[in-house]
N, C-alpha and C. Protein backbone atom coordinates (compact mmCIF):
# COMPACT_ATOMS: atom_id res chain seq x y z
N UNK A 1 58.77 181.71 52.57
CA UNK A 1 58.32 180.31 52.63
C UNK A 1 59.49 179.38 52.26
N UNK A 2 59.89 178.43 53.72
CA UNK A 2 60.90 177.48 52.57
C UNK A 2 60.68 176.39 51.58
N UNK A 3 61.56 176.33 50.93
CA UNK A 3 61.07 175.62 49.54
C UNK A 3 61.24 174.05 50.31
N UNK A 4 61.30 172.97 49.58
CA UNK A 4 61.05 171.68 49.61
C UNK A 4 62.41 171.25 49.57
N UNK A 5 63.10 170.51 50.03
CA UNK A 5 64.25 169.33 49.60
C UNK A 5 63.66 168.42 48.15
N UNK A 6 65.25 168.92 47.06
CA UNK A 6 64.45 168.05 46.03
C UNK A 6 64.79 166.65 46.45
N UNK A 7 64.03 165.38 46.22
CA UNK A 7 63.72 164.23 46.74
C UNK A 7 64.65 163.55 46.03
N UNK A 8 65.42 163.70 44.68
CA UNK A 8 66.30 163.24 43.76
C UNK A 8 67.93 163.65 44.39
N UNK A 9 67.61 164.07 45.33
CA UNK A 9 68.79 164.97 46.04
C UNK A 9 68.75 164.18 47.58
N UNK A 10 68.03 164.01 47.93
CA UNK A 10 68.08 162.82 49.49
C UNK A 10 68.42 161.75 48.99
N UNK A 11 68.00 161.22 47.51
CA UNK A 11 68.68 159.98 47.35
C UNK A 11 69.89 159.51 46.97
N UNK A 12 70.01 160.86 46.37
CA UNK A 12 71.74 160.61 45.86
C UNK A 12 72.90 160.45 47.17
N UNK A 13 71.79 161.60 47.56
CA UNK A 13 73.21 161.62 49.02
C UNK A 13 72.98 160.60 50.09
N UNK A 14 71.51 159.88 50.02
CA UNK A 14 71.29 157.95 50.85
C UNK A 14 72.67 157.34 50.13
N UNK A 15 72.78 157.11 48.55
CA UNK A 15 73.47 156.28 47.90
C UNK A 15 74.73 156.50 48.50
N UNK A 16 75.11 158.00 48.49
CA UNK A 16 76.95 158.30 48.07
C UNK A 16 76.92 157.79 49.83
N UNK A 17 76.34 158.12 50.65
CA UNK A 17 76.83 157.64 52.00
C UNK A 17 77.01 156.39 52.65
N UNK A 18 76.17 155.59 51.33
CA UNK A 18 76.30 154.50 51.84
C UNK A 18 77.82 153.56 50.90
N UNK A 19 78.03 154.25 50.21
CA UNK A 19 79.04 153.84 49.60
C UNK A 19 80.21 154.57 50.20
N UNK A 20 80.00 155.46 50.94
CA UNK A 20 81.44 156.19 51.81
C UNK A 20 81.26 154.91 53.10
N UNK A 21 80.64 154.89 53.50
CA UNK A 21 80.67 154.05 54.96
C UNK A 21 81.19 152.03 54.35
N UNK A 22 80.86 151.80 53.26
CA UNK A 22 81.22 150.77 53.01
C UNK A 22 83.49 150.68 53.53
N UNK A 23 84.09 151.42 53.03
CA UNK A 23 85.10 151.68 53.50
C UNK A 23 85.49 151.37 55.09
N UNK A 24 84.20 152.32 55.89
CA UNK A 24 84.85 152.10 56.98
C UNK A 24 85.29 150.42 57.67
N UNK A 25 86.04 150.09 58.82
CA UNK A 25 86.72 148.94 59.53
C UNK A 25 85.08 148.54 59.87
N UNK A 26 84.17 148.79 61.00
CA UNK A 26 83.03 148.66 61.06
C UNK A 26 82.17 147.84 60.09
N UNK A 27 81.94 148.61 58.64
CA UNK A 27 81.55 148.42 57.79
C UNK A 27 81.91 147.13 56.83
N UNK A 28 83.05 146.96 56.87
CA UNK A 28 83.81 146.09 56.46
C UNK A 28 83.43 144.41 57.15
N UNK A 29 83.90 144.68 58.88
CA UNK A 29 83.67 143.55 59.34
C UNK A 29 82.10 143.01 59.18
N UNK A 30 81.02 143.95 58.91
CA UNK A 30 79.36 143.25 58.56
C UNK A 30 79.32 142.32 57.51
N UNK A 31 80.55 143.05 56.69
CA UNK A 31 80.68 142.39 54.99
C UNK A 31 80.84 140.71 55.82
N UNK A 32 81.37 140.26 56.81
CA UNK A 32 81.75 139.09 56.83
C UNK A 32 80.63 138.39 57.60
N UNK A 33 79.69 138.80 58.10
CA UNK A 33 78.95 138.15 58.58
C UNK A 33 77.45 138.10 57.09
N UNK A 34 77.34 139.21 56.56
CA UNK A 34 76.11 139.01 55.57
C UNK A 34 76.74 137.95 54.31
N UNK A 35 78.55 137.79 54.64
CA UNK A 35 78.55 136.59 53.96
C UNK A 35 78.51 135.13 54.15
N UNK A 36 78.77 135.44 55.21
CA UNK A 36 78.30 133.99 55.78
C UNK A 36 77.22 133.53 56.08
N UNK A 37 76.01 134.24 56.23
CA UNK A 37 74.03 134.09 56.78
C UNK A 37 74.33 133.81 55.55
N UNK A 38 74.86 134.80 53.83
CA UNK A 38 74.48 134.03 52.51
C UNK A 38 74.33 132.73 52.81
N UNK A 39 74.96 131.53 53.41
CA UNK A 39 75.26 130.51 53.23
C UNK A 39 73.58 129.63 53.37
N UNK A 40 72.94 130.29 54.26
CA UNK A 40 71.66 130.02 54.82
C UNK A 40 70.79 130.27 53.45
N UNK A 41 71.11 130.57 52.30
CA UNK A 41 69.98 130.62 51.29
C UNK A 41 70.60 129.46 50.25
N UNK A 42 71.24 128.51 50.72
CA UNK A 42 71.45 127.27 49.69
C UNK A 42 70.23 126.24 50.38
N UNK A 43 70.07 125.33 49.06
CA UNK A 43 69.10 124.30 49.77
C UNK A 43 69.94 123.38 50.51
N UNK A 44 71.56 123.13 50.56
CA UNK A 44 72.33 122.15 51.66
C UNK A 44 74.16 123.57 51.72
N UNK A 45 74.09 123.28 53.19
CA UNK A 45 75.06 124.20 53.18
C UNK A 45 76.37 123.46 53.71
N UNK A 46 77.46 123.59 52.98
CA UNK A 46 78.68 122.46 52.74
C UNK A 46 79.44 123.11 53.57
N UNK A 47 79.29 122.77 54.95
CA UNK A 47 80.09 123.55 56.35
C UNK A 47 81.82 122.87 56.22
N UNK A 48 82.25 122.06 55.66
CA UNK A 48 83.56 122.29 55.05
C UNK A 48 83.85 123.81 54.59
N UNK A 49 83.09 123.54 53.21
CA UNK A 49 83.84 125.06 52.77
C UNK A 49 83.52 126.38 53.45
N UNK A 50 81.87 126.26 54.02
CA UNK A 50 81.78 127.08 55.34
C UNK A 50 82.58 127.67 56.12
N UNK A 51 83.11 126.84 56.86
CA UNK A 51 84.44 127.30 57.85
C UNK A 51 85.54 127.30 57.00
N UNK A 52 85.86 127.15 56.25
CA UNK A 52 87.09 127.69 55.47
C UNK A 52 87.03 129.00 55.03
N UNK A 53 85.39 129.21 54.78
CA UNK A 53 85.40 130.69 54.11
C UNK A 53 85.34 131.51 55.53
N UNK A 54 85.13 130.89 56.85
CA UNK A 54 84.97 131.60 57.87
C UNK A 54 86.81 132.05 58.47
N UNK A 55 87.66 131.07 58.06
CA UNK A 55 88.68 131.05 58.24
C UNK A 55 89.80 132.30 57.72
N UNK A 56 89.31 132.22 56.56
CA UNK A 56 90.07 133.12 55.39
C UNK A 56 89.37 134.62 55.99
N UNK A 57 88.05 134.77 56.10
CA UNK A 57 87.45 135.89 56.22
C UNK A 57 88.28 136.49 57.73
N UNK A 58 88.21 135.73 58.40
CA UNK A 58 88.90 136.47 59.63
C UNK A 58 90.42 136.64 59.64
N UNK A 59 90.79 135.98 59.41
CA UNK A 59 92.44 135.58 59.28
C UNK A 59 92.80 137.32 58.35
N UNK A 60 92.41 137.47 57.24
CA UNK A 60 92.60 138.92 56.37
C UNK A 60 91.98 140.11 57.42
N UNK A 61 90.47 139.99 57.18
CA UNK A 61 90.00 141.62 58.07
C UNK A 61 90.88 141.54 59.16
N UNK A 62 91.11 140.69 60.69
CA UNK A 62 91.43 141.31 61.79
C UNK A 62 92.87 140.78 61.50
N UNK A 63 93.39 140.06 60.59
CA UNK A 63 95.31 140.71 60.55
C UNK A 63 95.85 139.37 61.60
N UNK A 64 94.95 138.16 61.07
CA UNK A 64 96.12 137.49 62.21
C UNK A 64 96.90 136.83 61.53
N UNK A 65 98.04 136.54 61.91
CA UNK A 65 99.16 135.16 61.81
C UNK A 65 98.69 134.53 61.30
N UNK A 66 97.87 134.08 61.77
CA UNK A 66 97.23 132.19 61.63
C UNK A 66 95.58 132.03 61.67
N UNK A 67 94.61 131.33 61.45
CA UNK A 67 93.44 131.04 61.92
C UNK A 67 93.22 130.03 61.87
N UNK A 68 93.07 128.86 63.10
CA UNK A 68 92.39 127.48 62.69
C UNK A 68 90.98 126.98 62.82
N UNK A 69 90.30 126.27 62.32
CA UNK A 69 89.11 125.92 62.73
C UNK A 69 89.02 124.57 63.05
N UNK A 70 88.53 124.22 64.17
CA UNK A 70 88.35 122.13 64.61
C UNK A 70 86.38 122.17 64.92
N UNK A 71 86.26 121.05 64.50
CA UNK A 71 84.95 120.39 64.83
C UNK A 71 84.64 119.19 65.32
N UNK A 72 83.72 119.03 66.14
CA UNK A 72 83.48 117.43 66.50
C UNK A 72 83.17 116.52 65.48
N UNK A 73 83.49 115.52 65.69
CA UNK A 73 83.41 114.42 64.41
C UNK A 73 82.09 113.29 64.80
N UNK A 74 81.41 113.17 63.90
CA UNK A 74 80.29 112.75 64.46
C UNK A 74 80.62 111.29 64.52
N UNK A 75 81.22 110.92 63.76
CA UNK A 75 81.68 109.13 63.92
C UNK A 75 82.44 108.49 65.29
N UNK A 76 83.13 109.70 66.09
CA UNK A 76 83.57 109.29 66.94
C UNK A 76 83.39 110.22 68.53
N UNK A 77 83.17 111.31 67.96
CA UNK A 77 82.76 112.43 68.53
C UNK A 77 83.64 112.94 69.51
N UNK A 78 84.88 113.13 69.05
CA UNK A 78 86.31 113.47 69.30
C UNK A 78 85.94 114.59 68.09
N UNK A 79 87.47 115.41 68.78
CA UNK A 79 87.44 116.92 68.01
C UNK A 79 89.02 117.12 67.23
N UNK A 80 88.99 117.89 66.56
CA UNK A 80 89.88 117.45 65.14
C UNK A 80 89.60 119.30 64.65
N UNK A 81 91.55 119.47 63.98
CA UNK A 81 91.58 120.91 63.20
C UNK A 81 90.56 120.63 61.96
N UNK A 82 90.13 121.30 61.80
CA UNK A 82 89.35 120.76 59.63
C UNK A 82 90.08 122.36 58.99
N UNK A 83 90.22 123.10 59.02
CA UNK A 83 90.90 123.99 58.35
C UNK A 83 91.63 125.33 58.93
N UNK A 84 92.39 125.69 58.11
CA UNK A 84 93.36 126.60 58.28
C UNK A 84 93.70 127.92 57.42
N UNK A 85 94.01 128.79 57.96
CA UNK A 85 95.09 129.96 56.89
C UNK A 85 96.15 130.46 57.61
N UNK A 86 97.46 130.21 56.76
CA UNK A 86 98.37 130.98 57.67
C UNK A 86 99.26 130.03 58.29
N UNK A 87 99.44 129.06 58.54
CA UNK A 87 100.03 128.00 58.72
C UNK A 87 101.26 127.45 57.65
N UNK A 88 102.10 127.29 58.30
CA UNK A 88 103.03 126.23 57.45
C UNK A 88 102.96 125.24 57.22
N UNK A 89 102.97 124.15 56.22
CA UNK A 89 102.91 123.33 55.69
C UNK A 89 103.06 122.25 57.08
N UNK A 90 104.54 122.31 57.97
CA UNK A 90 105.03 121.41 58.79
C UNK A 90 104.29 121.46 60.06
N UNK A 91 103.60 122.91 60.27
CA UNK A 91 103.00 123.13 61.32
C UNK A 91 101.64 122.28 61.37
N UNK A 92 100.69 122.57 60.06
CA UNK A 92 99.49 122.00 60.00
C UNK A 92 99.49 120.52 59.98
N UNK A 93 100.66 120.10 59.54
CA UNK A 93 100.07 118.46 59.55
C UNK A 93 100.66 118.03 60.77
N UNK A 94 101.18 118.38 61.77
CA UNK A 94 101.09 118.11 63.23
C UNK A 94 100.05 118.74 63.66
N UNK A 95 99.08 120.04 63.88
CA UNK A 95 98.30 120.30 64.47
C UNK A 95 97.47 119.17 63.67
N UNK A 96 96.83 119.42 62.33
CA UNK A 96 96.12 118.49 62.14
C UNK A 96 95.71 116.90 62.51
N UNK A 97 96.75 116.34 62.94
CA UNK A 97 97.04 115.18 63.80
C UNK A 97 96.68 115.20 65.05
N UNK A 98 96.52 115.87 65.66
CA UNK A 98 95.90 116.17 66.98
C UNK A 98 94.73 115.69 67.14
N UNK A 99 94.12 115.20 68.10
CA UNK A 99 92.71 114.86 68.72
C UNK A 99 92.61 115.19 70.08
N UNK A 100 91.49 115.94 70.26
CA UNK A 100 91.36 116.22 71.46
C UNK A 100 89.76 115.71 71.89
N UNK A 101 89.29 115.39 73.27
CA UNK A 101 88.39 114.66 74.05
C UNK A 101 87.80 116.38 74.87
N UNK A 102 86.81 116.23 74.80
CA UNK A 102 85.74 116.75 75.45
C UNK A 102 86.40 117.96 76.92
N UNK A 103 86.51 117.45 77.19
CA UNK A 103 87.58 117.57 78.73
C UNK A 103 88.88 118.59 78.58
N UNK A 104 89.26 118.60 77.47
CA UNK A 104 90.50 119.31 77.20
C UNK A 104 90.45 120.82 76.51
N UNK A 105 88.88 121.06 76.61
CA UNK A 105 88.38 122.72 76.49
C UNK A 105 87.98 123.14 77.61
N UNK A 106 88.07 122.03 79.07
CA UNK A 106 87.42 122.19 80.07
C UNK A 106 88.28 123.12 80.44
N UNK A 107 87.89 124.55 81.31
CA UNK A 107 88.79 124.93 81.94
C UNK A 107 89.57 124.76 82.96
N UNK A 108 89.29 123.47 83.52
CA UNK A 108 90.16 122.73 84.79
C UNK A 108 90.83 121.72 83.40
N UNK A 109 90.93 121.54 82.61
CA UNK A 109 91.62 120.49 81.77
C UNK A 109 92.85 120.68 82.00
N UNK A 110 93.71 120.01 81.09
CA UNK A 110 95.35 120.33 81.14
C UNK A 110 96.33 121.31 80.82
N UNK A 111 95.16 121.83 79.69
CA UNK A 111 95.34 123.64 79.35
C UNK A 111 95.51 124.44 80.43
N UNK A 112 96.26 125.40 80.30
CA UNK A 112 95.76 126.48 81.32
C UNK A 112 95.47 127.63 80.62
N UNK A 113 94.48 128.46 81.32
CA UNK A 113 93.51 128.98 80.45
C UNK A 113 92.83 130.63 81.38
N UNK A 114 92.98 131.68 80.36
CA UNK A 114 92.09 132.30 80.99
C UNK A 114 90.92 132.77 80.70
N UNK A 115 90.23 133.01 81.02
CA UNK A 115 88.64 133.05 80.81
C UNK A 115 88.50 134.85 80.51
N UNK A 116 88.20 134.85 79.08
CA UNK A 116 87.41 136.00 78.80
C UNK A 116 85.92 136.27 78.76
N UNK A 117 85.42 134.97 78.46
CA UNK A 117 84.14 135.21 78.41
C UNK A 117 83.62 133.70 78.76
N UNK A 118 82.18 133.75 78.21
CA UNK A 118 81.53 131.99 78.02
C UNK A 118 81.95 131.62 77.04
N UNK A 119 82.11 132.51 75.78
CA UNK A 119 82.95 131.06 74.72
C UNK A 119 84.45 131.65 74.43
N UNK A 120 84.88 132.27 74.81
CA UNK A 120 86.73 132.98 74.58
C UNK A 120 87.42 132.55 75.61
N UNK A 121 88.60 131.64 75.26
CA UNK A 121 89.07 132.21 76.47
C UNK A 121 90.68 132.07 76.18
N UNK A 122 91.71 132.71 76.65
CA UNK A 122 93.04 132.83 76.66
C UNK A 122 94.23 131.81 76.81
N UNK A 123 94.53 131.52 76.17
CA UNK A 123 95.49 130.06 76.55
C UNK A 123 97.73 130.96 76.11
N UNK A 124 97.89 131.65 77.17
CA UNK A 124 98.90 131.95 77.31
C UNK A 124 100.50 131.00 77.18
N UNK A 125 101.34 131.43 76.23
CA UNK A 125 102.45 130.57 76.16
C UNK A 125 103.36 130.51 77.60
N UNK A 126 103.08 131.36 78.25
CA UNK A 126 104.07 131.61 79.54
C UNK A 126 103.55 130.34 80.44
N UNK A 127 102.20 129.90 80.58
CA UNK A 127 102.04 129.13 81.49
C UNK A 127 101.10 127.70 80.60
N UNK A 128 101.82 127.69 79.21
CA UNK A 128 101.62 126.44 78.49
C UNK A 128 102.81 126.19 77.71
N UNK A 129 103.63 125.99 78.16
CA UNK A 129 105.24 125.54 77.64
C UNK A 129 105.02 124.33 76.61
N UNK A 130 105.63 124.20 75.74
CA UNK A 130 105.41 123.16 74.71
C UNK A 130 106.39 122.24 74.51
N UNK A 131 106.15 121.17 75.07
CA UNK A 131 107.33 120.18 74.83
C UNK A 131 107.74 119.68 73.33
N UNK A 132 109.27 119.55 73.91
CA UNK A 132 110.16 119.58 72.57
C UNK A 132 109.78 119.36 71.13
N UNK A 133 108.63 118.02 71.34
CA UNK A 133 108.05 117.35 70.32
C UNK A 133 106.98 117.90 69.86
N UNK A 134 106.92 119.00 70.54
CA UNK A 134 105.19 120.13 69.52
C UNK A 134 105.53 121.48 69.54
N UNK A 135 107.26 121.14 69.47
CA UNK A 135 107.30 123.02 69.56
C UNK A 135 107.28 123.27 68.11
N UNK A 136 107.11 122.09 66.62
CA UNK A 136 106.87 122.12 65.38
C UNK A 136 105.69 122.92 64.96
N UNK A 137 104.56 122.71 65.71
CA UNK A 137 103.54 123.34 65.77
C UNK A 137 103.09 124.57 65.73
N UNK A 138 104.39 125.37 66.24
CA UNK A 138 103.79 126.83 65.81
C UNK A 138 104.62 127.22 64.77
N UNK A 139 104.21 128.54 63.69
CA UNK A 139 105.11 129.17 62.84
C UNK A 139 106.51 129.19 63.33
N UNK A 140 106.59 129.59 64.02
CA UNK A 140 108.24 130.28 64.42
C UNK A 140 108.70 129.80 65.10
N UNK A 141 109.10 128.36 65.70
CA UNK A 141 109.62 127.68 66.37
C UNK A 141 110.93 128.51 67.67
N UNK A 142 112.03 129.25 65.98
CA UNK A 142 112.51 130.12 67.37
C UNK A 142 112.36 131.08 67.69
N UNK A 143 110.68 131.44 68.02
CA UNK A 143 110.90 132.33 68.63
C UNK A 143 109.86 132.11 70.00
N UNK A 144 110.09 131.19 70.26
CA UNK A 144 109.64 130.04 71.31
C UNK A 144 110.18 130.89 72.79
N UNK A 145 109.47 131.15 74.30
CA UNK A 145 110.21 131.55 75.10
C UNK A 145 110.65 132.37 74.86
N UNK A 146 110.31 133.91 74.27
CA UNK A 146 110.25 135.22 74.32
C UNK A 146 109.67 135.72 75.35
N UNK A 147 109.94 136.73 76.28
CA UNK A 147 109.85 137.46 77.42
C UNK A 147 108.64 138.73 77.02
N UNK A 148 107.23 138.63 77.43
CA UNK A 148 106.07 139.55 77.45
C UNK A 148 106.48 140.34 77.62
N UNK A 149 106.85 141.73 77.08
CA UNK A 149 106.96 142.79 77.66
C UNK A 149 105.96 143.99 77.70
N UNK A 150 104.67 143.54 77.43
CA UNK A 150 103.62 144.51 77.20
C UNK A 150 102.34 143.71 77.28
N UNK A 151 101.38 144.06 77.96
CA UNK A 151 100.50 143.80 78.19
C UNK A 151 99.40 143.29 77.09
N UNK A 152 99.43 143.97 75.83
CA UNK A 152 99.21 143.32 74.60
C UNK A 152 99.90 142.29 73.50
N UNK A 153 101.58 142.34 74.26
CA UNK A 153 102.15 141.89 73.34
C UNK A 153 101.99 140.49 73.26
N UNK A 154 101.66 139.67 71.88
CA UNK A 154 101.65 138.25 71.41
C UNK A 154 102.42 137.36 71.89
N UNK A 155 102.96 136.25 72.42
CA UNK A 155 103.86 135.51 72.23
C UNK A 155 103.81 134.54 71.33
N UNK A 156 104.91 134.01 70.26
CA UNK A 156 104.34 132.98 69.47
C UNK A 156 103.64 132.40 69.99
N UNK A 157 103.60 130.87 70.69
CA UNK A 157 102.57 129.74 71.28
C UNK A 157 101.11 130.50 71.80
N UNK A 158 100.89 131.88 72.31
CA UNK A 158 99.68 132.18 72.70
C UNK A 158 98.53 131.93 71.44
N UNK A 159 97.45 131.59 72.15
CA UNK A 159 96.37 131.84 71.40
C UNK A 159 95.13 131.81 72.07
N UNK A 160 93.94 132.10 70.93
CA UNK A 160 92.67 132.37 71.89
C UNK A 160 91.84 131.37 71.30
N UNK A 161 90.86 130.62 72.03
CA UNK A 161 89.68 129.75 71.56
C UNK A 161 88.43 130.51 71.75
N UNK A 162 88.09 130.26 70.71
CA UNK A 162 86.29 130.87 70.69
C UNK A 162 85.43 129.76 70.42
N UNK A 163 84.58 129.36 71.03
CA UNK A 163 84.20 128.01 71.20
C UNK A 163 82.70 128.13 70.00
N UNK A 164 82.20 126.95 69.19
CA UNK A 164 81.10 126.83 68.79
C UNK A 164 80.26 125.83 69.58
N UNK A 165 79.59 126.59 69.87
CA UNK A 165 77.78 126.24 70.47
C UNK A 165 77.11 125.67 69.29
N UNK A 166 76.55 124.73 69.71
CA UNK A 166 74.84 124.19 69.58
C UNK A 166 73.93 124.47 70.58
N UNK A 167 73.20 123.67 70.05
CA UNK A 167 71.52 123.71 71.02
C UNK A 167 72.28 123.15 72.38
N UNK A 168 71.68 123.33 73.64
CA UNK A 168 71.97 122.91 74.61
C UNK A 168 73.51 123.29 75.19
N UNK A 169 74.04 124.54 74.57
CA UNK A 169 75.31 124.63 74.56
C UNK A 169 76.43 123.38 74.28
N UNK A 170 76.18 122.34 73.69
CA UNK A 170 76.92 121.66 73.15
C UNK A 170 78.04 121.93 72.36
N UNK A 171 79.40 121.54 72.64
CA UNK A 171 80.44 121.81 72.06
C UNK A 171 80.37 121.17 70.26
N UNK A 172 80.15 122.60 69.36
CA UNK A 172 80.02 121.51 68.13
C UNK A 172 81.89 121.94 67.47
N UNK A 173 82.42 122.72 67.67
CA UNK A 173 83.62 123.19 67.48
C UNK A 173 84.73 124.27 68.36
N UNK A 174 85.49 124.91 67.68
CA UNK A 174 86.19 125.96 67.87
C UNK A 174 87.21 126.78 67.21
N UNK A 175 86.88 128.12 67.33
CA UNK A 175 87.66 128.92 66.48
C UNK A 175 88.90 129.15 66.82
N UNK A 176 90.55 129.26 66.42
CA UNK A 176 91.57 129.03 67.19
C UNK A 176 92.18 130.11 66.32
N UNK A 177 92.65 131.21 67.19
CA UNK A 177 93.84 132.06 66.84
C UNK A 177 94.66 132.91 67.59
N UNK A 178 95.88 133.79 67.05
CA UNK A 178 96.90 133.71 67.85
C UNK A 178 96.81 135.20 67.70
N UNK A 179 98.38 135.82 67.49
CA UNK A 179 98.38 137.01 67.26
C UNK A 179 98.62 137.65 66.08
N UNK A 180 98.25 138.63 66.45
CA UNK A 180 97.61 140.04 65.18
C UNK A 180 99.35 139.97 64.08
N UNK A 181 99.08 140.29 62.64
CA UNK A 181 100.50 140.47 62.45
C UNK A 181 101.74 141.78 62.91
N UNK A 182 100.71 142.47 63.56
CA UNK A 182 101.32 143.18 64.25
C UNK A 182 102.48 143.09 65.61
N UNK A 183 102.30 141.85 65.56
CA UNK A 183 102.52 141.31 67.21
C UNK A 183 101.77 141.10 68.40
N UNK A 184 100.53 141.67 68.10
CA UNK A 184 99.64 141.89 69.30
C UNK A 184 98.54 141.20 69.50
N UNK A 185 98.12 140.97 70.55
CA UNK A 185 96.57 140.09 70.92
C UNK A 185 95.76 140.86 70.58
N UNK A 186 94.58 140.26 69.94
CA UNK A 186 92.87 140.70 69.45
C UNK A 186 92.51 141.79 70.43
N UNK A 187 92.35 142.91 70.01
CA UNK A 187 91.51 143.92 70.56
C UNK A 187 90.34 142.68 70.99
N UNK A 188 89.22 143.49 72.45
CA UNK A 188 87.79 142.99 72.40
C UNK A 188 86.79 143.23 71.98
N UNK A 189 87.04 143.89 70.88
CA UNK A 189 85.82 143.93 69.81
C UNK A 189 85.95 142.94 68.74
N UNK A 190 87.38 142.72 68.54
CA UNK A 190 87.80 141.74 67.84
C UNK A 190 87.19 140.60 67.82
N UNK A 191 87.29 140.20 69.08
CA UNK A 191 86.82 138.79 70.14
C UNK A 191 85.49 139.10 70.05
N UNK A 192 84.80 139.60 69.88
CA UNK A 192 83.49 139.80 70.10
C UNK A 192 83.01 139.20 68.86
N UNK A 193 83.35 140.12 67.54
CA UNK A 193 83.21 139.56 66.27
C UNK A 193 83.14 138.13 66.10
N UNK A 194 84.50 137.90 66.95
CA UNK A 194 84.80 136.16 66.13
C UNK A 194 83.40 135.35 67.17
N UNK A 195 83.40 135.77 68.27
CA UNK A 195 82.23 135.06 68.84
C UNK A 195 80.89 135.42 68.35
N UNK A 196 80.45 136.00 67.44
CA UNK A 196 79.39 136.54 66.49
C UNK A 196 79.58 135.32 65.07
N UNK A 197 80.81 135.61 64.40
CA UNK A 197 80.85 134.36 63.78
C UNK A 197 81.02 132.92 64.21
N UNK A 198 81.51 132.39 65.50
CA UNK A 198 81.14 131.49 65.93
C UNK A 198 80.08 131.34 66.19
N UNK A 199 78.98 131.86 66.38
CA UNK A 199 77.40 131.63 66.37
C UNK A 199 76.56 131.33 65.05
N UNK A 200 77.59 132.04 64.27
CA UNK A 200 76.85 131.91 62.77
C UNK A 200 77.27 130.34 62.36
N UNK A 201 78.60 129.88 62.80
CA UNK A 201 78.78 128.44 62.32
C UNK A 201 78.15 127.49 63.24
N UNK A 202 77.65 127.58 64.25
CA UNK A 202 77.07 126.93 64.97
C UNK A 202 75.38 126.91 64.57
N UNK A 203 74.74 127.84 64.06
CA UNK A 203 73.48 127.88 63.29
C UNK A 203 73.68 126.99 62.22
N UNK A 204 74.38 127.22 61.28
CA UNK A 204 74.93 126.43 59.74
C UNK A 204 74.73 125.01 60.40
N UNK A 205 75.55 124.47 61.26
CA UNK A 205 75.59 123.26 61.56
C UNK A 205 74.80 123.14 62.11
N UNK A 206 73.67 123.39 63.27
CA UNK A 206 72.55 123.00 63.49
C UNK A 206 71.80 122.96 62.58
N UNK A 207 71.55 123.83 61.22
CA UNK A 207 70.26 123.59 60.75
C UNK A 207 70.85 122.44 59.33
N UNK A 208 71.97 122.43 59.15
CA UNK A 208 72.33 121.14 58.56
C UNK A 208 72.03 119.56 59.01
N UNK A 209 72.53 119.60 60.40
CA UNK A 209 71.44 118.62 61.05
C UNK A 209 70.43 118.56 61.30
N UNK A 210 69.55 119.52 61.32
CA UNK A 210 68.15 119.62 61.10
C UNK A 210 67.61 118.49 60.00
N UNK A 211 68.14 119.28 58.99
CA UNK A 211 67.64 119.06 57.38
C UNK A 211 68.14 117.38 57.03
N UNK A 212 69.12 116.82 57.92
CA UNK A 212 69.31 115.44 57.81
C UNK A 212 68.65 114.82 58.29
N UNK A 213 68.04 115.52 59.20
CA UNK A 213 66.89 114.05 60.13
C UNK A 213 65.93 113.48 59.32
């Protein structure tokens, strides 16, 4: 007759496994989304520090260079960086200075752009050259006009936009980053993630406007 599983013994080994899997990359990246839904159990949720903590969180787990975040401004309803990691001092307060109009995430805009998805899409340095006066703008100025030699490989000026949605697909922001410190562009699971947390800041800010009406 077989005997029983002692029941003090399934739980130990529920616990220890769940504390081995906390480790894994997988495991890790959930950590950043169950911290950010936290944000959803305040009675007002301060989407400043919101996207800053969304900023920092990605910028460390997936290893990039840089991470910026911009939002529409409700006073004028023009779009604007609001935070950063990874940036130089000289870089951010020229990007920060920037304003951009509705039109200029369009993919017929002045950007050129390639389309990964509905909210990702590719904005390549090879066919967005940066004139003299914004080549301040990125970290590494010289290393401006470097030659792709790999299908993954980064160029400084590249980067990717992950767009934030509202209701009605309304542009309420966008997530902005470049390459890995490795040198390399975002795996697409990567991209997937950040468009998972771009949904989560786009909830935050809808139900913040909610709660103002």
């Amino acid at each position: 007759m077989q005997e029983s599983v002692d029941i003090e013994a399934v739980k130990r080994r529920l616990k220890f496994d769940y504390l081995k899997i906390r480790n894994d990359p997988f495991s890790r990246t959930l950590e950043i989304f169950s911290t950010l839904l936290s944000n959803f159990q305040r009675p007002q949720i301060a989407i400043h520090d919101l996207i800053q903590e969304a900023a920092n969180l990605i910028q460390k787990q997936f290893r990039f260079r840089w991470t910026m975040i911009g939002l529409k401004s409700q006073s004028d309803e023009l779009y604007r960086y609001e935070v950063q990691v990874g940036m130089r001092a000289e870089s951010w307060a020229r990007q920060k200075a920037k304003v951009y109009k509705i039109n200029d995430f369009d993919m017929k805009g002045t950007y050129k752009a390639g389309e990964i998805s509905k909210l990702s899409r590719f904005y390549p340095e090879d066919e967005n050259p940066l004139f003299k006066e914004d080549q301040e703008v990125v970290n590494r100025p010289i290393l401006l006009r470097a030659k792709r030699k790999t299908e993954d490989e980064a160029l400084e000026a590249d980067f990717i936009d992950t767009l934030i949605l509202g209701p009605g697909d309304e542009l309420m922001g966008w997530i902005e980053y470049g390459g890995t410190v490795a040198g390399k562009l975002p795996d697409i699971m990567t991209i997937r993630y950040i468009e998972v947390i771009a949904g989560i800041l786009g909830a935050a800010m809808t139900a913040q406007a909610r709660r103002g009406m």
